[in-house]
Protein backbone atom coordinates (compact mmCIF):
# COMPACT_ATOMS: atom_id res chain seq x y z
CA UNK A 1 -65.08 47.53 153.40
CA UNK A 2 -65.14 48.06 149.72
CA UNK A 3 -61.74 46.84 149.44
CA UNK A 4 -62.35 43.30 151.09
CA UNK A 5 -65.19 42.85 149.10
CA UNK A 6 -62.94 43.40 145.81
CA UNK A 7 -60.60 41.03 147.28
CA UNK A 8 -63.59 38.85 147.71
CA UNK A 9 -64.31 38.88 143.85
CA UNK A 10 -60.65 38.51 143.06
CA UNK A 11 -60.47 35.36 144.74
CA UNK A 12 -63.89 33.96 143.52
CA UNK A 13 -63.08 35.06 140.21
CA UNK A 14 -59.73 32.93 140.04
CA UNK A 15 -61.25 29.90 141.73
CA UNK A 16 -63.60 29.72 138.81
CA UNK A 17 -60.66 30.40 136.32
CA UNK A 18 -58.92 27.48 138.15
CA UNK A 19 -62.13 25.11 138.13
CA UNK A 20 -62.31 25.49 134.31
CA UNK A 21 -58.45 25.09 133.77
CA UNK A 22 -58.50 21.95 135.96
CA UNK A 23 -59.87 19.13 133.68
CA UNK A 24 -57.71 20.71 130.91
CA UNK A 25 -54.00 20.57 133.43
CA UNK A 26 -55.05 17.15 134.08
CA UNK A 27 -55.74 16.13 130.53
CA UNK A 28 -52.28 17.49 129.58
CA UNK A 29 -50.84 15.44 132.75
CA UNK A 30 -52.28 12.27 131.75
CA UNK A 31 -51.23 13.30 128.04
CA UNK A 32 -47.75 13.75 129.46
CA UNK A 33 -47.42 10.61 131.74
CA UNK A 34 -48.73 9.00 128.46
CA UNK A 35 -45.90 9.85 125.98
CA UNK A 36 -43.31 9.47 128.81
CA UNK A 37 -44.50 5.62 129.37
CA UNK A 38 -44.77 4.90 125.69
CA UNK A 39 -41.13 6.30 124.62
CA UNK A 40 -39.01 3.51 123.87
CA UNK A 41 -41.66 1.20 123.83
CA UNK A 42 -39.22 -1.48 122.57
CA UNK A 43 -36.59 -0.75 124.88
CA UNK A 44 -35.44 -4.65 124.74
CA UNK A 45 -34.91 -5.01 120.93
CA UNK A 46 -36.93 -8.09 121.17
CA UNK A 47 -34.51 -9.78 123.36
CA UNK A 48 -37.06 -10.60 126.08
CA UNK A 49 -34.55 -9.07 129.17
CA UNK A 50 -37.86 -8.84 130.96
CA UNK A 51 -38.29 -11.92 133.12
CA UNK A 52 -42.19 -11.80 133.22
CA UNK A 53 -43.42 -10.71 130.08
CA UNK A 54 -42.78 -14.11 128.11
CA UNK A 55 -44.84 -16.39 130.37
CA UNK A 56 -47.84 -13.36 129.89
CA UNK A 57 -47.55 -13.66 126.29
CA UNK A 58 -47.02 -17.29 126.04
CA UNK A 59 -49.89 -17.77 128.12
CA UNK A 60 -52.17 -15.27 126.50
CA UNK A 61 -51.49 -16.81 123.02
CA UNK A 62 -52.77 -19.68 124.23
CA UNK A 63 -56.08 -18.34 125.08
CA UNK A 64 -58.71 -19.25 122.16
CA UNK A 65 -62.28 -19.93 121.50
CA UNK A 66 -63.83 -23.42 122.09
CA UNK A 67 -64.88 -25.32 119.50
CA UNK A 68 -67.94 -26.58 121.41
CA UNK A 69 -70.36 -25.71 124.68
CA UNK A 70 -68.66 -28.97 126.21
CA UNK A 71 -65.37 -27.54 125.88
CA UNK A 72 -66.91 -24.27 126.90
CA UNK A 73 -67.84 -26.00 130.17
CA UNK A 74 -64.95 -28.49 131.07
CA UNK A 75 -62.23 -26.40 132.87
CA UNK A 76 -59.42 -28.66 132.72
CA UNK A 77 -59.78 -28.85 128.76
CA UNK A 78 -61.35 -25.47 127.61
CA UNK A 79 -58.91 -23.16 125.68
CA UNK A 80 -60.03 -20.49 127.62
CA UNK A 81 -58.10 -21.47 130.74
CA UNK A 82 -54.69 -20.35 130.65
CA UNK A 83 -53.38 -22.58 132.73
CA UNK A 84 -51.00 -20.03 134.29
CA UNK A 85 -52.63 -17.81 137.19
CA UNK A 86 -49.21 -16.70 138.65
CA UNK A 87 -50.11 -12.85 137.48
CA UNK A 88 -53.82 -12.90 137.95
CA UNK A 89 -56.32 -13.59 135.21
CA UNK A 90 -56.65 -9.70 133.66
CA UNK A 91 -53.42 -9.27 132.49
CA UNK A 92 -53.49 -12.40 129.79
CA UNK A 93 -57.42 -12.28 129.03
CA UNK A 94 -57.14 -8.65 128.18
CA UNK A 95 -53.78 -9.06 125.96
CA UNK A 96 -55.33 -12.25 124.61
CA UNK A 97 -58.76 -10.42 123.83
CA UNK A 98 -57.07 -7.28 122.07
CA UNK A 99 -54.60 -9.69 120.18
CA UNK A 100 -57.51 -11.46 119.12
CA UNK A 101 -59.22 -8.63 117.74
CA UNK A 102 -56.22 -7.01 116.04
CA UNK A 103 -55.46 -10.19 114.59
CA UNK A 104 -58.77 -10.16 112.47
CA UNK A 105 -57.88 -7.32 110.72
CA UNK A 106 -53.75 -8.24 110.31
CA UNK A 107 -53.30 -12.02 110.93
CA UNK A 108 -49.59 -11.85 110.96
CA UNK A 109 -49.80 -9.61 114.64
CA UNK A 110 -50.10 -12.48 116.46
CA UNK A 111 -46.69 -12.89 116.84
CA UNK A 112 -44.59 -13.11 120.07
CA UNK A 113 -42.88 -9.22 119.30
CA UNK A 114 -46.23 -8.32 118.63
CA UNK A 115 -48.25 -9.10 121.40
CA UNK A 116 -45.25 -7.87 123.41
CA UNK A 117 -45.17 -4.48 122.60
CA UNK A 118 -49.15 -4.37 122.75
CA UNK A 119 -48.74 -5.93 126.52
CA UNK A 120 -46.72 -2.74 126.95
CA UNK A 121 -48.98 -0.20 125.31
CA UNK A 122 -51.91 -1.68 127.83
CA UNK A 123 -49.45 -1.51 130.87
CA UNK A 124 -49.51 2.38 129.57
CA UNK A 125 -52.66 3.12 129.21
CA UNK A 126 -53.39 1.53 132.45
CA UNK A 127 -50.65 3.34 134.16
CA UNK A 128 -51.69 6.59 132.39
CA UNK A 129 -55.18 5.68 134.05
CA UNK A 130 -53.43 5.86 137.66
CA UNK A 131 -53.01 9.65 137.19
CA UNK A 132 -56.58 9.96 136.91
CA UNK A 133 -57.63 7.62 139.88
CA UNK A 134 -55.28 9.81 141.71
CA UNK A 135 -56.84 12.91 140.85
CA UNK A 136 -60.10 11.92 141.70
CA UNK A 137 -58.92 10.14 144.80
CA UNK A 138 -57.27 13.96 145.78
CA UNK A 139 -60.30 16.02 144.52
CA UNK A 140 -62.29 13.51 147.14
CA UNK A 141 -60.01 14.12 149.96
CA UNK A 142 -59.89 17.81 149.52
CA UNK A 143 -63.53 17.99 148.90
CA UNK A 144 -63.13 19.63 145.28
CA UNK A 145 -60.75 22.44 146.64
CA UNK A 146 -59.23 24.23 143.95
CA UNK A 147 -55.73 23.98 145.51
CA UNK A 148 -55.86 20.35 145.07
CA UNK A 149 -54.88 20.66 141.13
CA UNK A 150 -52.36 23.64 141.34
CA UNK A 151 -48.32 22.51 140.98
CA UNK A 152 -48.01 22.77 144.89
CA UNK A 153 -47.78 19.03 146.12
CA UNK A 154 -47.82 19.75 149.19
CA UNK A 155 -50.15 21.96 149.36
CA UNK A 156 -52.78 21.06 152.50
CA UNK A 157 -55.84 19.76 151.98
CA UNK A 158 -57.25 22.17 154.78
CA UNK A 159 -57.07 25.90 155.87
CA UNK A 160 -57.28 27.85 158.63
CA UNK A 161 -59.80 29.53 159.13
């Protein structure tokens, strides 16, 4: 008897040691996934070998502020329509919005190698973000089991009981 119930507190006392480690693995995971996407940022050289990327930044360079509430309003004229929706709308708002911003503070960044690698370092971050959707998508599944977050991929998400 006295030895299940120390086996009892053994286990307990490593889940808890696991549920405080957790957020700290997966900070170090996303950390990871992080510096592995940004290495070699500028893999091309500037040589555009990617077949997408120059219509994004073309596009997104485009993007500006009107000058008045009617261009504001008129879609066909506004400089706030791309023009270009093959992509969807995010990808060249969000690099034309950050562009923007950075180029307040250094007006030579808006350049065509600059907004480049910055589409690059958001296709990062936002990839980085993935590992944390997935996490919370597995800690859902599993119902916050503490299995969910150990190095055991296959691990199932139920036991027998």
């Amino acid at each position: 008897m006295e030895a299940a119930v120390s086996i009892e507190t053994a286990t307990t006392k490593i889940k808890k040691h696991i549920r405080y480690w957790q957020p700290l693995m997966l900070g170090i995971l996303v950390g990871v996934g992080l510096l592995l996407r940004l290495y070699g940022l500028n893999w091309d050289q500037g040589n555009r070998f990617h077949p997408d990327e120059p219509y994004i930044v073309f596009y997104a360079s485009n993007v500006a502020w009107p000058q008045s509430p009617a261009q504001f309003f008129d879609p066909v004229h506004s400089p706030l329509n791309p023009h270009f929706f093959a992509y969807g709308s995010l990808p060249i708002y969000l690099l034309a919005l950050l562009g923007h911003a950075i180029a307040i503070f250094s007006p030579a960044f808006f350049t065509y190698a600059h907004l480049n690698l910055l589409g690059r370092v958001i296709s990062a971050v936002l990839d980085s973000g993935t590992i944390l959707l997935t996490a919370m998508l597995a800690f859902r599944l599993c119902k916050y089991d503490t299995h969910t977050m150990l190095p055991r991929g296959w691990w199932p998400c139920w036991r027998q009981r």
